[in-house]
N, C-alpha and C. Protein backbone atom coordinates (compact mmCIF):
# COMPACT_ATOMS: atom_id res chain seq x y z
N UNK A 1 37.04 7.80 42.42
CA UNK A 1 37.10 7.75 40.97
C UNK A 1 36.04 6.77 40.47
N UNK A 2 35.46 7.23 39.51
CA UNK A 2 34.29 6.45 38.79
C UNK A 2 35.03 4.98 38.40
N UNK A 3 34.22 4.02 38.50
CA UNK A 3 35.07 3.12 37.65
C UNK A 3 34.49 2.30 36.66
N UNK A 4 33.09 2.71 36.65
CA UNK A 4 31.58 2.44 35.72
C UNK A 4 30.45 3.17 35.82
N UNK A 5 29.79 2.80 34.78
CA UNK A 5 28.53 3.54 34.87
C UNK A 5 27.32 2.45 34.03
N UNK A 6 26.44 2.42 35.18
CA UNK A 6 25.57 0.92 34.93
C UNK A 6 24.19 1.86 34.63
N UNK A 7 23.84 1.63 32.86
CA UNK A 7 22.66 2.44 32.30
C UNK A 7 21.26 1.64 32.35
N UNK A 8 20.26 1.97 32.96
CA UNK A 8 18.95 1.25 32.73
C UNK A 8 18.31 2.00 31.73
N UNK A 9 18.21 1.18 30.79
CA UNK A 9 17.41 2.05 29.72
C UNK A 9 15.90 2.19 29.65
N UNK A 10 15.46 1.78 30.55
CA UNK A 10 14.03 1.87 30.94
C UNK A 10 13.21 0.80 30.24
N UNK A 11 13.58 -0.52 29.33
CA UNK A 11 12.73 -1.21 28.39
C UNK A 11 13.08 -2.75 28.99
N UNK A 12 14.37 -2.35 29.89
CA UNK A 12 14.22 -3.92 30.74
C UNK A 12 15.89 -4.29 30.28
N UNK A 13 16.40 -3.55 29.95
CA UNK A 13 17.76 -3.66 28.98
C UNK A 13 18.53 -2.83 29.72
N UNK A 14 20.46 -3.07 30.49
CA UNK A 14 20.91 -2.33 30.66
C UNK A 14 22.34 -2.24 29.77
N UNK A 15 23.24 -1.53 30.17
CA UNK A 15 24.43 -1.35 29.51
C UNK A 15 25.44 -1.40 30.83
N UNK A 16 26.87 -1.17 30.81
CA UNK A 16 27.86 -0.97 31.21
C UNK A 16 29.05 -0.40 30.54
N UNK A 17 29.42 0.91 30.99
CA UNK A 17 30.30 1.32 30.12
C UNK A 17 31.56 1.55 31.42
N UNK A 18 32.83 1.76 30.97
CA UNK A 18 33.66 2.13 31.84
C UNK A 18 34.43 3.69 31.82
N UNK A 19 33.34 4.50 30.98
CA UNK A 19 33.94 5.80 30.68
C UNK A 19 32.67 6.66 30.39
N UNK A 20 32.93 7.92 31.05
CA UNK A 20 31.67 8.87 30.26
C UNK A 20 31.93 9.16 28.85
N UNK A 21 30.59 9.50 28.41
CA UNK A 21 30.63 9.88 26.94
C UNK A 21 29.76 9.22 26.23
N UNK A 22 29.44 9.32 24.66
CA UNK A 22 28.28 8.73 24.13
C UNK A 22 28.21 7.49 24.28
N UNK A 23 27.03 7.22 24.93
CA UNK A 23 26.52 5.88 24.83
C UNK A 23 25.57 5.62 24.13
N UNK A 24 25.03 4.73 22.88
CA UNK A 24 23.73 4.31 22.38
C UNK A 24 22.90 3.24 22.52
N UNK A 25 21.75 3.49 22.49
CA UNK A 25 20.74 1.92 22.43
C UNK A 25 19.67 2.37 21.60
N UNK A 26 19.47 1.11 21.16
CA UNK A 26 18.49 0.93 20.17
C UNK A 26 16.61 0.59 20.68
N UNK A 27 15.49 1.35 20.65
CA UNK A 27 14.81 0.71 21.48
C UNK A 27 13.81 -0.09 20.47
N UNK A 28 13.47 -1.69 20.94
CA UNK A 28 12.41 -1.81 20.03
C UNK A 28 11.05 -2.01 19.29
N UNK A 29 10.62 -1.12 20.16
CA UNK A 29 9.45 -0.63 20.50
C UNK A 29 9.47 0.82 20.88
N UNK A 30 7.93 1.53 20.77
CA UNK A 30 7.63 2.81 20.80
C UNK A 30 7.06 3.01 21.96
N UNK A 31 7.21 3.87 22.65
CA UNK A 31 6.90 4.08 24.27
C UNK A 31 7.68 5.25 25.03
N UNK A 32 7.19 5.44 26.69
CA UNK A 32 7.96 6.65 27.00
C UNK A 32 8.92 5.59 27.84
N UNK A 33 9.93 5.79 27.96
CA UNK A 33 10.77 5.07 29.08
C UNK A 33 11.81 6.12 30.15
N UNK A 34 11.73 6.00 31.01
CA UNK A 34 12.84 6.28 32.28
C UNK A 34 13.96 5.78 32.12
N UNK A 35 15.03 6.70 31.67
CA UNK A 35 16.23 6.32 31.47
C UNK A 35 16.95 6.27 33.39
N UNK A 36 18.26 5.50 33.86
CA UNK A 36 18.61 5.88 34.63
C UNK A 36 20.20 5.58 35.11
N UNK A 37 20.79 6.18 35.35
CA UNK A 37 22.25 5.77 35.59
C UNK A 37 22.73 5.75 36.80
N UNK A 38 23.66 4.78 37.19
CA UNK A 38 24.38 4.32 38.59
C UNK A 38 25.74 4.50 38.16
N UNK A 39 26.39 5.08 39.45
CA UNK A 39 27.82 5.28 39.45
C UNK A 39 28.23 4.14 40.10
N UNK A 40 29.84 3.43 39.69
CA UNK A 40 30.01 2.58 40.58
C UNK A 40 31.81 3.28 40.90
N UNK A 41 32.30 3.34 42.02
CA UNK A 41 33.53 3.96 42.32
C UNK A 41 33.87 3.11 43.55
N UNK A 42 35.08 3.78 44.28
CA UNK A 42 35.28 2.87 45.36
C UNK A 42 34.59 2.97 46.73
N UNK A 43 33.65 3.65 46.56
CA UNK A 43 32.71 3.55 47.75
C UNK A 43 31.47 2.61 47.71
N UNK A 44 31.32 1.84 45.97
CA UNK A 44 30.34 1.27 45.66
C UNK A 44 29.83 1.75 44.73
N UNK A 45 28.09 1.49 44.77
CA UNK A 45 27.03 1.93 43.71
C UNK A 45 26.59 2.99 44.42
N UNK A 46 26.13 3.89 43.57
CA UNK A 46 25.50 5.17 43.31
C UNK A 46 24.18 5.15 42.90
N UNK A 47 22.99 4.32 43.10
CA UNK A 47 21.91 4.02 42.33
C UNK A 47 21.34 5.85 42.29
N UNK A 48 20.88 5.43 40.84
CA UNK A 48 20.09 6.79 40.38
C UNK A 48 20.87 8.19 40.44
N UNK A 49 22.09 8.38 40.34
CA UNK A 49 23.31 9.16 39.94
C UNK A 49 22.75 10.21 39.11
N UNK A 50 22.17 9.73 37.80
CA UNK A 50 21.57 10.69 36.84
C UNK A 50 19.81 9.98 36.02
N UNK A 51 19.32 10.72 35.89
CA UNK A 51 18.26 9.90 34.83
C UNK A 51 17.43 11.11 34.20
N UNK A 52 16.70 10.75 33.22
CA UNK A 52 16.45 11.49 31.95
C UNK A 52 15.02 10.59 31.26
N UNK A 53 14.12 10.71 30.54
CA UNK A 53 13.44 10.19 29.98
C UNK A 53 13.05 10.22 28.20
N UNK A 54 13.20 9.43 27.49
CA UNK A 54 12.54 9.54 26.12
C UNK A 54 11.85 9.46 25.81
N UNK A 55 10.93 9.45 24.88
CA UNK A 55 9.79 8.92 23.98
C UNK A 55 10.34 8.23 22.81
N UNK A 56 9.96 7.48 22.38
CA UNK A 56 10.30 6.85 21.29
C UNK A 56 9.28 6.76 20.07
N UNK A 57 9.48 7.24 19.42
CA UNK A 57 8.05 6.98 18.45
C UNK A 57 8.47 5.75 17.09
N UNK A 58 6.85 5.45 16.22
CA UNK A 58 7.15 4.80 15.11
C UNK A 58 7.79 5.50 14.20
N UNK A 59 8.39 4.99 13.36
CA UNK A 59 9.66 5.51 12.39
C UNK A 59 8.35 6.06 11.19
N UNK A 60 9.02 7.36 10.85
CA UNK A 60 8.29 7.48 10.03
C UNK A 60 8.06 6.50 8.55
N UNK A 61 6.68 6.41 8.36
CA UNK A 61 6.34 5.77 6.41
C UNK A 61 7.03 5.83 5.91
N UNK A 62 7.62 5.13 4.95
CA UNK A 62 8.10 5.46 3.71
C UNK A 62 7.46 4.99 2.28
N UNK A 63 6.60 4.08 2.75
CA UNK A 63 5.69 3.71 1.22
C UNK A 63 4.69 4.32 1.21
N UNK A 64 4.47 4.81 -0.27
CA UNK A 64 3.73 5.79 -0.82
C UNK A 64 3.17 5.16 -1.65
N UNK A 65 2.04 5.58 -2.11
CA UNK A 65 1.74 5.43 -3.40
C UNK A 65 0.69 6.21 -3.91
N UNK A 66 0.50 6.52 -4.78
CA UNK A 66 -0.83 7.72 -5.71
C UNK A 66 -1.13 6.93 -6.80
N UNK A 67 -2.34 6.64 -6.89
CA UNK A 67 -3.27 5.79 -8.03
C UNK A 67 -3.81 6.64 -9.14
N UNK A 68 -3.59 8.06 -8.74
CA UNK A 68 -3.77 8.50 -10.02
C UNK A 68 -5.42 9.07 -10.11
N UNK A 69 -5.84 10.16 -10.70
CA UNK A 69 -6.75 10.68 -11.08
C UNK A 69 -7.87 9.97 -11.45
N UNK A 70 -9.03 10.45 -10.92
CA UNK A 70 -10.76 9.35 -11.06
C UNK A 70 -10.79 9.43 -12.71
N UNK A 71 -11.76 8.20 -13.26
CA UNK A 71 -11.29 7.75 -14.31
C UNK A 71 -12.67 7.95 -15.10
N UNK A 72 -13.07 7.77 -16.32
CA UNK A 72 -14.54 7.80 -16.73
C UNK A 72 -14.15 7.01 -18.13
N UNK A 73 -15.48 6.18 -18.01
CA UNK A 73 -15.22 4.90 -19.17
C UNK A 73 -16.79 4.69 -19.77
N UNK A 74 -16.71 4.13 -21.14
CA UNK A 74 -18.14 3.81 -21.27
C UNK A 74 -18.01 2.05 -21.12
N UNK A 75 -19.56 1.57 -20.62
CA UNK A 75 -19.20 0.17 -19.94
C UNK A 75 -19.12 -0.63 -21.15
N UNK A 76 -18.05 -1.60 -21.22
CA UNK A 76 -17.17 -2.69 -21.87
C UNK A 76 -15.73 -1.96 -22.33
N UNK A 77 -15.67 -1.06 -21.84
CA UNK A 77 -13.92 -0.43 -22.15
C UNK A 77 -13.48 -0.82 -20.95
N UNK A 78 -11.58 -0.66 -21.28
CA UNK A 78 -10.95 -1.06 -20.16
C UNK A 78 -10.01 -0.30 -19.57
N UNK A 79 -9.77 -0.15 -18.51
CA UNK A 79 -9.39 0.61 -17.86
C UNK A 79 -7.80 0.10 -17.69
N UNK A 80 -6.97 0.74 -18.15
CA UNK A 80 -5.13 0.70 -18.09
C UNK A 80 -4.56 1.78 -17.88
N UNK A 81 -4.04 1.53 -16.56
CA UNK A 81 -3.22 1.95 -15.86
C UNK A 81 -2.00 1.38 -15.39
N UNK A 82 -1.06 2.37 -15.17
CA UNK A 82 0.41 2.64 -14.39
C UNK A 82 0.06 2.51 -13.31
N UNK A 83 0.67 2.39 -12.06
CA UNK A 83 0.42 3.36 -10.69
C UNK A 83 2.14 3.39 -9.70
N UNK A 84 2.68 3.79 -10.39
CA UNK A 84 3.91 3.99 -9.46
C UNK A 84 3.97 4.50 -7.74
N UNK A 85 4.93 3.80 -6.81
CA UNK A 85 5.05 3.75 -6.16
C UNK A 85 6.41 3.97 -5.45
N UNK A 86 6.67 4.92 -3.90
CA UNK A 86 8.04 4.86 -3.78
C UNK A 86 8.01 4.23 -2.55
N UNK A 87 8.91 3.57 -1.88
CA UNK A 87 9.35 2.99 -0.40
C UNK A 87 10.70 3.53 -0.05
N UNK A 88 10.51 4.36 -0.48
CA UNK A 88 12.48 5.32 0.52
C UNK A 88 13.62 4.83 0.12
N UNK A 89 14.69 3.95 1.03
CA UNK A 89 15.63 3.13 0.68
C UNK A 89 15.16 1.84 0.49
N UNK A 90 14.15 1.08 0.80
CA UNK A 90 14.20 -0.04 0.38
C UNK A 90 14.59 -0.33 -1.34
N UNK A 91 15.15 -1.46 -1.07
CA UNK A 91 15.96 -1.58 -2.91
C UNK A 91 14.71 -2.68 -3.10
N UNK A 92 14.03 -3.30 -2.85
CA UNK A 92 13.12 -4.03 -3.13
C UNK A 92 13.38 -5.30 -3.40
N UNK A 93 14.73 -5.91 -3.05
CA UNK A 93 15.22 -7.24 -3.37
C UNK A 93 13.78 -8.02 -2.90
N UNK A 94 13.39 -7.94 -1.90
CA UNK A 94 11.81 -8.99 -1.23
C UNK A 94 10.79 -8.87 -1.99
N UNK A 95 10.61 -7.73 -3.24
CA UNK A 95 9.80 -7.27 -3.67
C UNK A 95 8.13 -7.22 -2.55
N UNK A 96 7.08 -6.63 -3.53
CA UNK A 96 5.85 -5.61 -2.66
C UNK A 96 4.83 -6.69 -2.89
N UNK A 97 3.88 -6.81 -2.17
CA UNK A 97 2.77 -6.93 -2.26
C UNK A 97 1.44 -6.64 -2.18
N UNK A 98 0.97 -7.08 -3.70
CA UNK A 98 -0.25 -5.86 -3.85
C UNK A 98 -1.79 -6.31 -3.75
N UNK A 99 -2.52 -5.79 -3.78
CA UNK A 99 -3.97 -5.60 -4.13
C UNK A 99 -4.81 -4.79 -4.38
N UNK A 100 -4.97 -5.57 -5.78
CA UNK A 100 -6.02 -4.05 -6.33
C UNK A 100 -7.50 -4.54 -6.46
N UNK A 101 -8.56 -3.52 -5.83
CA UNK A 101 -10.05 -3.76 -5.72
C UNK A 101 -10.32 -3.29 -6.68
N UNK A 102 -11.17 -3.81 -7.71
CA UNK A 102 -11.75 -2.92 -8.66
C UNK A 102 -12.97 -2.34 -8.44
N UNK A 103 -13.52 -2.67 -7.17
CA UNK A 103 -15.06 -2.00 -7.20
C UNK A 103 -16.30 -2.71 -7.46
N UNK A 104 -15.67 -3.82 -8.29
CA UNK A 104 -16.70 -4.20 -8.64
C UNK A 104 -17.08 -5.80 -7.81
N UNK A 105 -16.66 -5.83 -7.05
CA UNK A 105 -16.08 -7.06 -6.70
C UNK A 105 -15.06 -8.69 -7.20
N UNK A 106 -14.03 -7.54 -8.29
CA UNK A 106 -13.00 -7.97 -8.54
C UNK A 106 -11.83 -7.70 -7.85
N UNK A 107 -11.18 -8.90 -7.34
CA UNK A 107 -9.72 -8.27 -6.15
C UNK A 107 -8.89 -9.06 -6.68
N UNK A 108 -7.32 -8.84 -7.35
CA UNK A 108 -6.22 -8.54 -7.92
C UNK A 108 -5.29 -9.22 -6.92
N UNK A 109 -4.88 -9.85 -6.85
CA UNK A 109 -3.64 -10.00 -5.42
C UNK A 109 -2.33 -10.26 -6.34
N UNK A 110 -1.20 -9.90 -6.18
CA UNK A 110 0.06 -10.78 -6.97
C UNK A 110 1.26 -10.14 -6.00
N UNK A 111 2.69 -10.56 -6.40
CA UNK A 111 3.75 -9.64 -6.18
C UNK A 111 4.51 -8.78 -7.38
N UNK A 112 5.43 -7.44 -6.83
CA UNK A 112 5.97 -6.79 -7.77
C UNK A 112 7.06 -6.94 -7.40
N UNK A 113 8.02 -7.10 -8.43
CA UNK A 113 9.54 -6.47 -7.88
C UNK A 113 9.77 -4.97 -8.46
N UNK A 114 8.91 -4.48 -9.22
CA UNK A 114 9.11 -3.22 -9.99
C UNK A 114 8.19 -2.20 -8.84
N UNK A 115 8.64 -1.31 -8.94
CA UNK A 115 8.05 0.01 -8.20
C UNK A 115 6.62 0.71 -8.83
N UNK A 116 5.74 -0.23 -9.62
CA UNK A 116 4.91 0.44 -10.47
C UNK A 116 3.68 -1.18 -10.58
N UNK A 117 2.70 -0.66 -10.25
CA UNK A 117 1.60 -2.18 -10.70
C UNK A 117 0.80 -1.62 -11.86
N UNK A 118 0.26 -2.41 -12.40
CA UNK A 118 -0.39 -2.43 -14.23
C UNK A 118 -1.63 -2.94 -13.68
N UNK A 119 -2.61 -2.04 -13.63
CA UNK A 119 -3.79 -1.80 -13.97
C UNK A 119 -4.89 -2.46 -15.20
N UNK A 120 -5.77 -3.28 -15.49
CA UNK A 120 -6.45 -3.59 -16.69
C UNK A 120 -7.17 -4.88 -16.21
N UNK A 121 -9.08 -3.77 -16.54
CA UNK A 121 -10.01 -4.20 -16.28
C UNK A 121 -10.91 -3.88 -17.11
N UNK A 122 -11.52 -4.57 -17.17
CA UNK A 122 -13.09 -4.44 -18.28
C UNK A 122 -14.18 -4.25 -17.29
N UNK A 123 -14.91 -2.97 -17.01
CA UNK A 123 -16.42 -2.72 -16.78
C UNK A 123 -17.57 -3.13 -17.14
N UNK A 124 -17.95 -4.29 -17.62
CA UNK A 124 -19.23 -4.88 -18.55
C UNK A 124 -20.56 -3.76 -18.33
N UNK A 125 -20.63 -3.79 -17.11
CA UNK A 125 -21.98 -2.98 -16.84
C UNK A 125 -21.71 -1.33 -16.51
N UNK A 126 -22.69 -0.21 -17.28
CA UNK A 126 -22.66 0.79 -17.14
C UNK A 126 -23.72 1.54 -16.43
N UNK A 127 -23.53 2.75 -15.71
CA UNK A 127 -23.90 3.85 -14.55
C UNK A 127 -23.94 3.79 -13.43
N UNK A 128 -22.81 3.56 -12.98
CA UNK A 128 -22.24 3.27 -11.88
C UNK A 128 -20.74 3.72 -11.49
N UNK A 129 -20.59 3.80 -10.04
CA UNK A 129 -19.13 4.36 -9.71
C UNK A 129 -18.32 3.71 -9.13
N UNK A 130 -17.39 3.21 -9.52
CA UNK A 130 -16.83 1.68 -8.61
C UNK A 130 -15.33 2.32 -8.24
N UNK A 131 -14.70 2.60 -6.74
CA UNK A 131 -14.14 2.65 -5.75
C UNK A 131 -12.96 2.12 -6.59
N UNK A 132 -11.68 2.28 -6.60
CA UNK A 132 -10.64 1.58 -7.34
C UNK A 132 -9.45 1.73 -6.30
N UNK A 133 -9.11 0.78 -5.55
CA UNK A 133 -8.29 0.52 -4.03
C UNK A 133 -7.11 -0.26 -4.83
N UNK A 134 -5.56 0.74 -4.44
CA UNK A 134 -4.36 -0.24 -4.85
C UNK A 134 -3.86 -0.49 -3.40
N UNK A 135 -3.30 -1.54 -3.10
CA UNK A 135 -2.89 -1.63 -1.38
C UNK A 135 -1.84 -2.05 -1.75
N UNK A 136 -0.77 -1.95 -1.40
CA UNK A 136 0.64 -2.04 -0.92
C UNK A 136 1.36 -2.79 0.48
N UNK A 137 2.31 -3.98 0.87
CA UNK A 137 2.89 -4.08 1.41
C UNK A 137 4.52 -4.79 1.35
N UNK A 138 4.84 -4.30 2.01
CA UNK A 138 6.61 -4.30 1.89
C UNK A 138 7.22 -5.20 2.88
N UNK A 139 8.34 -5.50 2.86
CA UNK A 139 8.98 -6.58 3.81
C UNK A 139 8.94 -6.34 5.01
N UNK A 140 9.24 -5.27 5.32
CA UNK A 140 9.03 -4.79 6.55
C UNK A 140 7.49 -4.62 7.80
N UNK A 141 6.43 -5.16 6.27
CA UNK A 141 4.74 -5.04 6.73
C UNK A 141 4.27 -3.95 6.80
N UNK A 142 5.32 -2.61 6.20
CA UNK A 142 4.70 -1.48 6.04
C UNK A 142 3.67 -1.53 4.83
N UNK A 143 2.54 -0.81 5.52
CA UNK A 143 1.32 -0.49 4.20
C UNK A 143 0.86 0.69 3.63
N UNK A 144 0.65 0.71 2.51
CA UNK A 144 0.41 2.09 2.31
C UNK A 144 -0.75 1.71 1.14
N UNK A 145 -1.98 3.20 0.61
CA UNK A 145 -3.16 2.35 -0.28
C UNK A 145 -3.69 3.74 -0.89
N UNK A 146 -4.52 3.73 -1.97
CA UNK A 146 -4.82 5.18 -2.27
C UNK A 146 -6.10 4.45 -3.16
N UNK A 147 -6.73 5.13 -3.55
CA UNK A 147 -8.26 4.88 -4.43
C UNK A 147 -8.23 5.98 -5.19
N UNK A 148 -9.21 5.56 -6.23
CA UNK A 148 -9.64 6.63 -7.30
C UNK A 148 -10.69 6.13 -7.36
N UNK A 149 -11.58 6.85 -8.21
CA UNK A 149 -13.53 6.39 -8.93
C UNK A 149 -13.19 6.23 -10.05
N UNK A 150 -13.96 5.32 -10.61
CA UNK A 150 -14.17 5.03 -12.00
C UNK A 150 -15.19 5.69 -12.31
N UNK A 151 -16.09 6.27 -13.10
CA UNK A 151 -17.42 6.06 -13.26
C UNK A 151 -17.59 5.91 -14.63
N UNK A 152 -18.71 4.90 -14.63
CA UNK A 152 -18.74 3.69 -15.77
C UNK A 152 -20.27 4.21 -17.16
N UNK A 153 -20.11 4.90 -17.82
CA UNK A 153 -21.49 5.05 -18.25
C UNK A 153 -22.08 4.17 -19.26
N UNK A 154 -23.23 4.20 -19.28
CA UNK A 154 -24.36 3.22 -19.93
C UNK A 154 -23.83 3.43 -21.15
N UNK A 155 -24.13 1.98 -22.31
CA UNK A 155 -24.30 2.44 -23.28
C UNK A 155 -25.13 1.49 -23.93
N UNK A 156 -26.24 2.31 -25.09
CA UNK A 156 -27.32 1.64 -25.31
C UNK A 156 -26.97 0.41 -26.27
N UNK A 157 -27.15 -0.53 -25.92
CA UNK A 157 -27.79 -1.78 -27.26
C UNK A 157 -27.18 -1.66 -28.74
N UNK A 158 -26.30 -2.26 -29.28
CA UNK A 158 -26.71 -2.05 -30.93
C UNK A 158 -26.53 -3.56 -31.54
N UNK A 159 -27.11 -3.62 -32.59
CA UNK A 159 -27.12 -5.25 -32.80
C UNK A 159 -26.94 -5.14 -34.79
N UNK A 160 -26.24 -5.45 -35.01
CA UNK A 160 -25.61 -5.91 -36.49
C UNK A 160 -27.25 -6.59 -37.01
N UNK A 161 -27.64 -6.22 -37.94
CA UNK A 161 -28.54 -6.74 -39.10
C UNK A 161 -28.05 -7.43 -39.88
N UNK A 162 -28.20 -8.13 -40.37
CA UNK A 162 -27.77 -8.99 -41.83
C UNK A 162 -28.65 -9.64 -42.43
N UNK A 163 -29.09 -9.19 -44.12
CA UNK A 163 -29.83 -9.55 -44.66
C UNK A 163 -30.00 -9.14 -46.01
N UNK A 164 -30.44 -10.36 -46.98
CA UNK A 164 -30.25 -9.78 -48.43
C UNK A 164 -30.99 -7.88 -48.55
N UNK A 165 -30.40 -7.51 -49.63
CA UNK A 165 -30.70 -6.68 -49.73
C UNK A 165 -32.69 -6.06 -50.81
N UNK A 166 -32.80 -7.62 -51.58
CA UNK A 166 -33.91 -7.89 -52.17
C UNK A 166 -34.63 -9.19 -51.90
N UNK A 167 -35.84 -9.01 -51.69
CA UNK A 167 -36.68 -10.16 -51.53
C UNK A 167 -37.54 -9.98 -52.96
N UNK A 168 -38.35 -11.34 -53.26
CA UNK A 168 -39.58 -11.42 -53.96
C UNK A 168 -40.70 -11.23 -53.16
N UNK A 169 -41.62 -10.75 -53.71
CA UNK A 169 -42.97 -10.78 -52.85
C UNK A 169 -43.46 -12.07 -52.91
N UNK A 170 -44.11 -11.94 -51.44
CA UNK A 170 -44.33 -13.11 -51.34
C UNK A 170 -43.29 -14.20 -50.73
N UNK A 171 -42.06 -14.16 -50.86
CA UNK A 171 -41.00 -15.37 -50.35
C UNK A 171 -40.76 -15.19 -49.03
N UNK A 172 -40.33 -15.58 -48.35
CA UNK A 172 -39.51 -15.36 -47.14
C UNK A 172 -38.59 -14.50 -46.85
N UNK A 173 -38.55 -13.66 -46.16
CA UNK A 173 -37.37 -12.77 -45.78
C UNK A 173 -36.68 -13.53 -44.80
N UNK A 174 -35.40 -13.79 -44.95
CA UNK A 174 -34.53 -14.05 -43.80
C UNK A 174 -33.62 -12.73 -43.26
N UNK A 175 -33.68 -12.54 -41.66
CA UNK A 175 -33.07 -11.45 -41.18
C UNK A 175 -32.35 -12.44 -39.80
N UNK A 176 -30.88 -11.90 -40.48
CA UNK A 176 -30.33 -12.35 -39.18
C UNK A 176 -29.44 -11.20 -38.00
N UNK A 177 -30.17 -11.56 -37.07
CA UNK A 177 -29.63 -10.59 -35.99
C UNK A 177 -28.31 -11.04 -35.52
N UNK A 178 -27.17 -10.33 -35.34
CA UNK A 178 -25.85 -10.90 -35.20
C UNK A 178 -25.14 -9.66 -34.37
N UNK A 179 -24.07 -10.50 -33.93
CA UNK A 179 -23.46 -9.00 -32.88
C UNK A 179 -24.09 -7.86 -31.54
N UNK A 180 -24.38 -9.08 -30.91
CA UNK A 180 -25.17 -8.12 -30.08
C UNK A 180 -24.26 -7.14 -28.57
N UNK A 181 -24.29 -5.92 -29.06
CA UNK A 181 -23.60 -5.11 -28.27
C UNK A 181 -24.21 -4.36 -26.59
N UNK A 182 -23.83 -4.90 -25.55
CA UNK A 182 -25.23 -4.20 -24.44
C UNK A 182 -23.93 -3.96 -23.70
């Protein structure tokens, strides 16, 4: 009569149960392992009785995120955005941590506890396409990241005049240039 069953779970970890039937382990790490089981009864051990092998893989992702559709601006507008995000069951008590690249060599770092980061940047310079990277990480050190393009177009010069509307001949005109828009 059986009177145990001594499980090597192949990761360096065994068990002991005193009955057939489901047994579980948790492995923690991803790898193939050699499962193997010993009978123990009254004649002794039974080494290698039964054995079987798993694979174990990484758990699938669960943080997501989509940044949303490439963007087009003329340069000195600003760019505001949403960008919602899901992580599965996490409830987010640790809240996320983010970073957003703007492309331009502006980088964003903060934390969220909300499932959504806020976007808002000013482009000064126009005709150009600047890369827009949101990165994501969670308590667990899962990461997840998505990009969009901006592209930024030129816009020409305008500069405010100011100046009486009548001179005398002969006097001085004063013209003042004010407001300069590039």
């Amino acid at each position: 009569t059986v009177t145990s069953y001594v499980i090597d779970w192949g990761d360096g970890s065994t068990s002991t149960v005193g009955s057939a039937g489901d047994v579980n382990h948790v492995y923690a790490t991803q790898g193939a392992f050699a499962i193997s089981v010993a009978l123990v009864d009254e004649d002794g051990t039974h080494a290698d009785a039964g054995s079987t092998s798993v694979s174990v893989t990484a758990p699938t992702a669960t943080l997501s995120v989509e940044a949303g559709a490439d963007a087009s601006l003329l340069e000195g507008e600003t760019l505001v955005r949403s960008v919602a995000f899901s992580d599965g069951s996490d409830d987010g008590a640790a809240g996320w941590n983010y970073e957003i690249d703007y492309g331009d060599g502006t980088i964003i770092t903060g934390d969220t506890f909300t499932r959504s980061v806020e976007l808002n940047h000013t482009y000064l310079d126009g005709d150009t396409e600047h890369l827009v990277t949101v990165a994501l990480t969670d308590e667990d050190g899962e990461t997840a990241s998505d990009s969009f393009t901006v592209n930024v177009t030129n816009v020409a010069p305008t500069l405010d005049l100011i100046g009486a509307d009548t001179v005398d001949e002969g006097s001085p005109y004063t013209l003042i240039l004010a407001d300069l828009v590039d």
